[in-house]
C-alpha atoms as a PDB file:
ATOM      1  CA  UNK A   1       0.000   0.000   0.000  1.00  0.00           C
ATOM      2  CA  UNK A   2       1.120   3.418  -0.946  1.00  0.00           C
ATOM      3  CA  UNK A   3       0.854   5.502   2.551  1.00  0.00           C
ATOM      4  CA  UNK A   4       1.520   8.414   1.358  1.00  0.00           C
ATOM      5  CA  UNK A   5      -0.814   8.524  -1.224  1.00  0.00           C
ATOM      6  CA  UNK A   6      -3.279   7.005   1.087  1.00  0.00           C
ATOM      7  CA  UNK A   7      -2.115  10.409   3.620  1.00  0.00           C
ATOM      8  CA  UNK A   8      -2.700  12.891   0.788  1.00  0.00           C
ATOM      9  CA  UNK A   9      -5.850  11.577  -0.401  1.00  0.00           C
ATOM     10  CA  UNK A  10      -7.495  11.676   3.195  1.00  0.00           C
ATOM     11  CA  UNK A  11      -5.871  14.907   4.044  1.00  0.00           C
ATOM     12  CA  UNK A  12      -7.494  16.769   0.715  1.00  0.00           C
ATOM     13  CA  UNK A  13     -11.017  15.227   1.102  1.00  0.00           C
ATOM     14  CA  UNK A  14     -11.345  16.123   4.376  1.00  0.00           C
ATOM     15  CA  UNK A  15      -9.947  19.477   3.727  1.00  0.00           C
ATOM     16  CA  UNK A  16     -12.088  20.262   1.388  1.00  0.00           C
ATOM     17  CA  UNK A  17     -15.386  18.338   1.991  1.00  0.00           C
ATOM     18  CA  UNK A  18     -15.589  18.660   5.509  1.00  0.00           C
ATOM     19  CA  UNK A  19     -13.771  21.823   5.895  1.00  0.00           C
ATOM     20  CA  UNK A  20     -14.370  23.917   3.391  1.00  0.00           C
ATOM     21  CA  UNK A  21     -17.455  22.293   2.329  1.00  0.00           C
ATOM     22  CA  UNK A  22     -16.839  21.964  -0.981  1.00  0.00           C
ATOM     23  CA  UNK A  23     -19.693  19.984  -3.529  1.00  0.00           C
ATOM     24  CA  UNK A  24     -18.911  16.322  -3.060  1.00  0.00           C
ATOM     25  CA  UNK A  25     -18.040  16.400  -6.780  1.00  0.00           C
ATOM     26  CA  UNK A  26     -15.426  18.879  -7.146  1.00  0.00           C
ATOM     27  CA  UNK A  27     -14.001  17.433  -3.903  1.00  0.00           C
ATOM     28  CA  UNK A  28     -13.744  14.237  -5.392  1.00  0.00           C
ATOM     29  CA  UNK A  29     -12.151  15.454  -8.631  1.00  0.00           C
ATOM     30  CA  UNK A  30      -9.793  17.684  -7.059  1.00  0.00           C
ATOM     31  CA  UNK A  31      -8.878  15.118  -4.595  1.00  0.00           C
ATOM     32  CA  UNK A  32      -7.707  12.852  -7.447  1.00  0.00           C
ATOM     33  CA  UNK A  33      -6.021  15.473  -9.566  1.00  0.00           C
ATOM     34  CA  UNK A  34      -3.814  15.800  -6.675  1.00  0.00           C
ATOM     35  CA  UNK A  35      -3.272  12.183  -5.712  1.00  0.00           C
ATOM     36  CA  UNK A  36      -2.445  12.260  -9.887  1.00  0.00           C
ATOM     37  CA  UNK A  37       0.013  15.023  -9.448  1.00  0.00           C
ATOM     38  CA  UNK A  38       1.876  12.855  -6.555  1.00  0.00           C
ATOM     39  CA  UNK A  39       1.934   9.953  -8.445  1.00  0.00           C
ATOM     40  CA  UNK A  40       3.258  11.772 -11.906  1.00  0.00           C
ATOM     41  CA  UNK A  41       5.920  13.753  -9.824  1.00  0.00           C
ATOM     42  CA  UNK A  42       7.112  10.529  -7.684  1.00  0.00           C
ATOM     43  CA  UNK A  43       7.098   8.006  -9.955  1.00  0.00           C
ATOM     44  CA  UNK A  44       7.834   9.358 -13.122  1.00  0.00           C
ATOM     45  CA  UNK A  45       7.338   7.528 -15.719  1.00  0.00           C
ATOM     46  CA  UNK A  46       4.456   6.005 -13.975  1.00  0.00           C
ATOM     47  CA  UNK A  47       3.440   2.649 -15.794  1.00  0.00           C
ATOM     48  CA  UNK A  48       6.939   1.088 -15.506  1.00  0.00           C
ATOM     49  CA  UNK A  49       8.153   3.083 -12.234  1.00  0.00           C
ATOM     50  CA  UNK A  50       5.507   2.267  -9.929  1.00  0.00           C
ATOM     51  CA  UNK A  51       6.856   0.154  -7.508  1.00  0.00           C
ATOM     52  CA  UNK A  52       3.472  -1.620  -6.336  1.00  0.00           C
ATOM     53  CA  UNK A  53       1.956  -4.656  -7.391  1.00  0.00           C
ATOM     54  CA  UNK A  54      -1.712  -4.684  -8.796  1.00  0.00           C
ATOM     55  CA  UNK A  55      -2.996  -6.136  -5.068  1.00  0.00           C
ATOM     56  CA  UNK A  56      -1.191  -3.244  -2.991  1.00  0.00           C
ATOM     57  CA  UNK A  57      -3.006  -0.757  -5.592  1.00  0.00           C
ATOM     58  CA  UNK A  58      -6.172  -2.487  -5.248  1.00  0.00           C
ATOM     59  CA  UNK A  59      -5.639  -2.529  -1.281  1.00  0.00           C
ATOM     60  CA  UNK A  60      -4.965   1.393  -1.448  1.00  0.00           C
ATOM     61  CA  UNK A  61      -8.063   2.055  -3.191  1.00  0.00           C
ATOM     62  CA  UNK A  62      -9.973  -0.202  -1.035  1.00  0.00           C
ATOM     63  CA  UNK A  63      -9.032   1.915   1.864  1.00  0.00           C
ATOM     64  CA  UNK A  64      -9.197   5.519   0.174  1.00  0.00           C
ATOM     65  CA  UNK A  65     -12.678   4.518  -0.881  1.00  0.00           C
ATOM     66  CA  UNK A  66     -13.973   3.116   2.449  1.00  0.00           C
ATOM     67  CA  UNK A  67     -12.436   6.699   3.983  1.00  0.00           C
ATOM     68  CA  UNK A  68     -14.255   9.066   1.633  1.00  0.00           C
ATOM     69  CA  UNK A  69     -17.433   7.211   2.591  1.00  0.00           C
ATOM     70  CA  UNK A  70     -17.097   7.154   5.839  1.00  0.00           C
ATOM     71  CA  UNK A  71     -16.406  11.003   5.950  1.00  0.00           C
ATOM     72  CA  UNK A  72     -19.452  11.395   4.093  1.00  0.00           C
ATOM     73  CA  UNK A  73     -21.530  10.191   6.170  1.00  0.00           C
ATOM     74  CA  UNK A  74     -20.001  11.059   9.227  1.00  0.00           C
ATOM     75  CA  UNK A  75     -20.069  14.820   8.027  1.00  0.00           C
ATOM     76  CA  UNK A  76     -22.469  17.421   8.828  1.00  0.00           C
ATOM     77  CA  UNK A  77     -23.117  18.228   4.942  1.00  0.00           C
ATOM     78  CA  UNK A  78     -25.655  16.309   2.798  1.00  0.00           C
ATOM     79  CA  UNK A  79     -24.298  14.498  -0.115  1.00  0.00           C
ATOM     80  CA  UNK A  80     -27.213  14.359  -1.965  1.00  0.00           C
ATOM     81  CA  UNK A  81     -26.672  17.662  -3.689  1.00  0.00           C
ATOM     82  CA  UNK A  82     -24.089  16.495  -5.533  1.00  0.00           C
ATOM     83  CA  UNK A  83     -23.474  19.090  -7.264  1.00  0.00           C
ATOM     84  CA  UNK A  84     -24.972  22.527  -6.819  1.00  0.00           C
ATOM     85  CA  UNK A  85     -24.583  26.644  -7.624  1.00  0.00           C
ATOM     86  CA  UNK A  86     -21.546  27.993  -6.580  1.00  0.00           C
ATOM     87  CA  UNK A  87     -18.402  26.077  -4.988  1.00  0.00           C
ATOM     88  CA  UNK A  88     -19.763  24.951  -1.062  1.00  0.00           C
ATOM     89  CA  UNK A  89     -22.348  23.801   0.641  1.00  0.00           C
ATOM     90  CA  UNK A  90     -22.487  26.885   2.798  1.00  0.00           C
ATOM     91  CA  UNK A  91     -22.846  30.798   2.083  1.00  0.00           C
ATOM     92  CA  UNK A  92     -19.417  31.512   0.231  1.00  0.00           C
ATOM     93  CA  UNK A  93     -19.448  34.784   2.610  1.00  0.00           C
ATOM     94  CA  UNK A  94     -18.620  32.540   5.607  1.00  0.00           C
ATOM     95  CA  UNK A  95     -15.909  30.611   4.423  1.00  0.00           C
ATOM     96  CA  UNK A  96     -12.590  32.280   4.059  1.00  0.00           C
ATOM     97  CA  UNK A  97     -11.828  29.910   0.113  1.00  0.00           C
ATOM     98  CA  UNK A  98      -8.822  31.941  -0.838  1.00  0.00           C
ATOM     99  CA  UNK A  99      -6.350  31.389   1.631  1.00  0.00           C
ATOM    100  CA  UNK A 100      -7.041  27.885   2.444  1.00  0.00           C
ATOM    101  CA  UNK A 101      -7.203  27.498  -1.266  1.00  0.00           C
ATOM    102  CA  UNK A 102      -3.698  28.949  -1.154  1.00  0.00           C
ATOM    103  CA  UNK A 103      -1.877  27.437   2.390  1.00  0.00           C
ATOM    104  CA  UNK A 104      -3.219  23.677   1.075  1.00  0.00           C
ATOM    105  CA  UNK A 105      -1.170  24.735  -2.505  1.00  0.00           C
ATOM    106  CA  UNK A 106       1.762  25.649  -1.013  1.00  0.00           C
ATOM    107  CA  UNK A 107       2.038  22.819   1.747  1.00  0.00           C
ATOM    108  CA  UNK A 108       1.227  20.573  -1.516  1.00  0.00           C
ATOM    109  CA  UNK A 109       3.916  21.884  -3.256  1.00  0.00           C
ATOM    110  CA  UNK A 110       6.363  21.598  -0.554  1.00  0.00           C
ATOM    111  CA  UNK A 111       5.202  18.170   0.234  1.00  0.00           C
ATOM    112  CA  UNK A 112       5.539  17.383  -3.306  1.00  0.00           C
ATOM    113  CA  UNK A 113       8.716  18.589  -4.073  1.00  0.00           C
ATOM    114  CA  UNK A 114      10.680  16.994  -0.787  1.00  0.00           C
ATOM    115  CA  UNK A 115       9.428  13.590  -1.568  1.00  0.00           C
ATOM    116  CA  UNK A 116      10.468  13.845  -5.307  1.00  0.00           C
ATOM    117  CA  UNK A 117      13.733  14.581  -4.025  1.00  0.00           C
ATOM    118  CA  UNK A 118      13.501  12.161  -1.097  1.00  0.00           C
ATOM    119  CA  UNK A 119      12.059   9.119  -2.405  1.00  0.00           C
ATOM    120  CA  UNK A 120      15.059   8.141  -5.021  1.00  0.00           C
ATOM    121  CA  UNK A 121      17.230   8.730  -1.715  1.00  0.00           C
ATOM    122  CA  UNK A 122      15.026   6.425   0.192  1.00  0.00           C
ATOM    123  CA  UNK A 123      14.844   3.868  -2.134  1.00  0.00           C
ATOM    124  CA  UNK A 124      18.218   3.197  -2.534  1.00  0.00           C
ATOM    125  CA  UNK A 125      19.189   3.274   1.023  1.00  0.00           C
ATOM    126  CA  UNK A 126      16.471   0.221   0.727  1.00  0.00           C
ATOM    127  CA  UNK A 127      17.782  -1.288  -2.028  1.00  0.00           C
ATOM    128  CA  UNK A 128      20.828  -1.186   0.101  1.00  0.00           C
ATOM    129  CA  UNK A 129      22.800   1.319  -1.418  1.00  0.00           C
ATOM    130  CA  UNK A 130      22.014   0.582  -5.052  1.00  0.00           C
ATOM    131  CA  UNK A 131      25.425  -0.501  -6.866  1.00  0.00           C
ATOM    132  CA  UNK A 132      23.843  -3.449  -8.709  1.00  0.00           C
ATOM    133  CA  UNK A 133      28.176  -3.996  -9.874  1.00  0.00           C
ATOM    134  CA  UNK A 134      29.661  -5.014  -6.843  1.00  0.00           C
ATOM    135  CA  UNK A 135      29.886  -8.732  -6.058  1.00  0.00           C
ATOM    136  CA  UNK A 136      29.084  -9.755  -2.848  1.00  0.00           C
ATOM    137  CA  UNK A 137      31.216 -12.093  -0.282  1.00  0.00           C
ATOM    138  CA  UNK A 138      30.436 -15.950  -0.315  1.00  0.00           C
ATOM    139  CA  UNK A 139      28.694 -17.128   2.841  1.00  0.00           C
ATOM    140  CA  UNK A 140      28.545 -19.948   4.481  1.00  0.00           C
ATOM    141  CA  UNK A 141      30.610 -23.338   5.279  1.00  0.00           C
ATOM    142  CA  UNK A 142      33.577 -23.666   3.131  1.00  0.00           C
ATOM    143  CA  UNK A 143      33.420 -19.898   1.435  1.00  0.00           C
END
């Protein structure tokens, strides 16, 4: 399972639907164009650099799934307008959109950018150091 992905896409929905109140959806669309962007920017190309198997995928969006519903009905907002006028469920007078709208794209960024630089770092200290050349020493009885 991919926990950070898993992080991100629980952190935006319930940013935006249950903070924000934003129409289930455009939460649900931008919720996925950012789990998108995270995917594109850490594991670029994406088809053959994804390091999961088809299971832990399916496992992950099990999980984000079973989250999103559960904060849907847990909420205090009705999904049955799906969509509606406007951006929120509320008056757009009450809720303070712009800077939200622009802390959550700048901790996204940042977020984004560290673990494109961190994840090839932290995979091969994994991969235990990554020189695929070097021959390792002969174990065992008589080596």
């Amino acid at each position: 399972m991919d926990l950070p992905l898993y992080a991100i896409a629980i952190a935006a929905f319930a940013l935006l639907y249950i903070g924000i109140g934003v129409f289930l959806l455009f939460t649900i669309i931008i919720t996925l164009l950012v789990m998108l962007i995270y995917l594109i920017v850490r594991y670029s190309p994406l088809p053959d650099g994804y390091p999961y198997s088809a299971n832990a995928i399916s496992q992950t969006v099990i999980l984000v799934g079973v989250t999103w519903a559960v904060f849907v009905w847990v909420s205090d907002k009705s999904p049955i307008p799906f969509l509606g006028n406007g951006l929120t469920y509320v008056n757009p007078n009450s809720v303070a959109i712009g800077p939200i709208l622009i802390i959550s794209i700048v901790v996204l960024l940042a977020f984004l950018v560290i673990m494109s630089f961190a994840a090839p770092e932290l995979l091969r200290a994994r991969q235990g150091g990554g020189g695929g050349s070097e021959e390792k020493p002969k174990q065992g009885v008589g080596a």
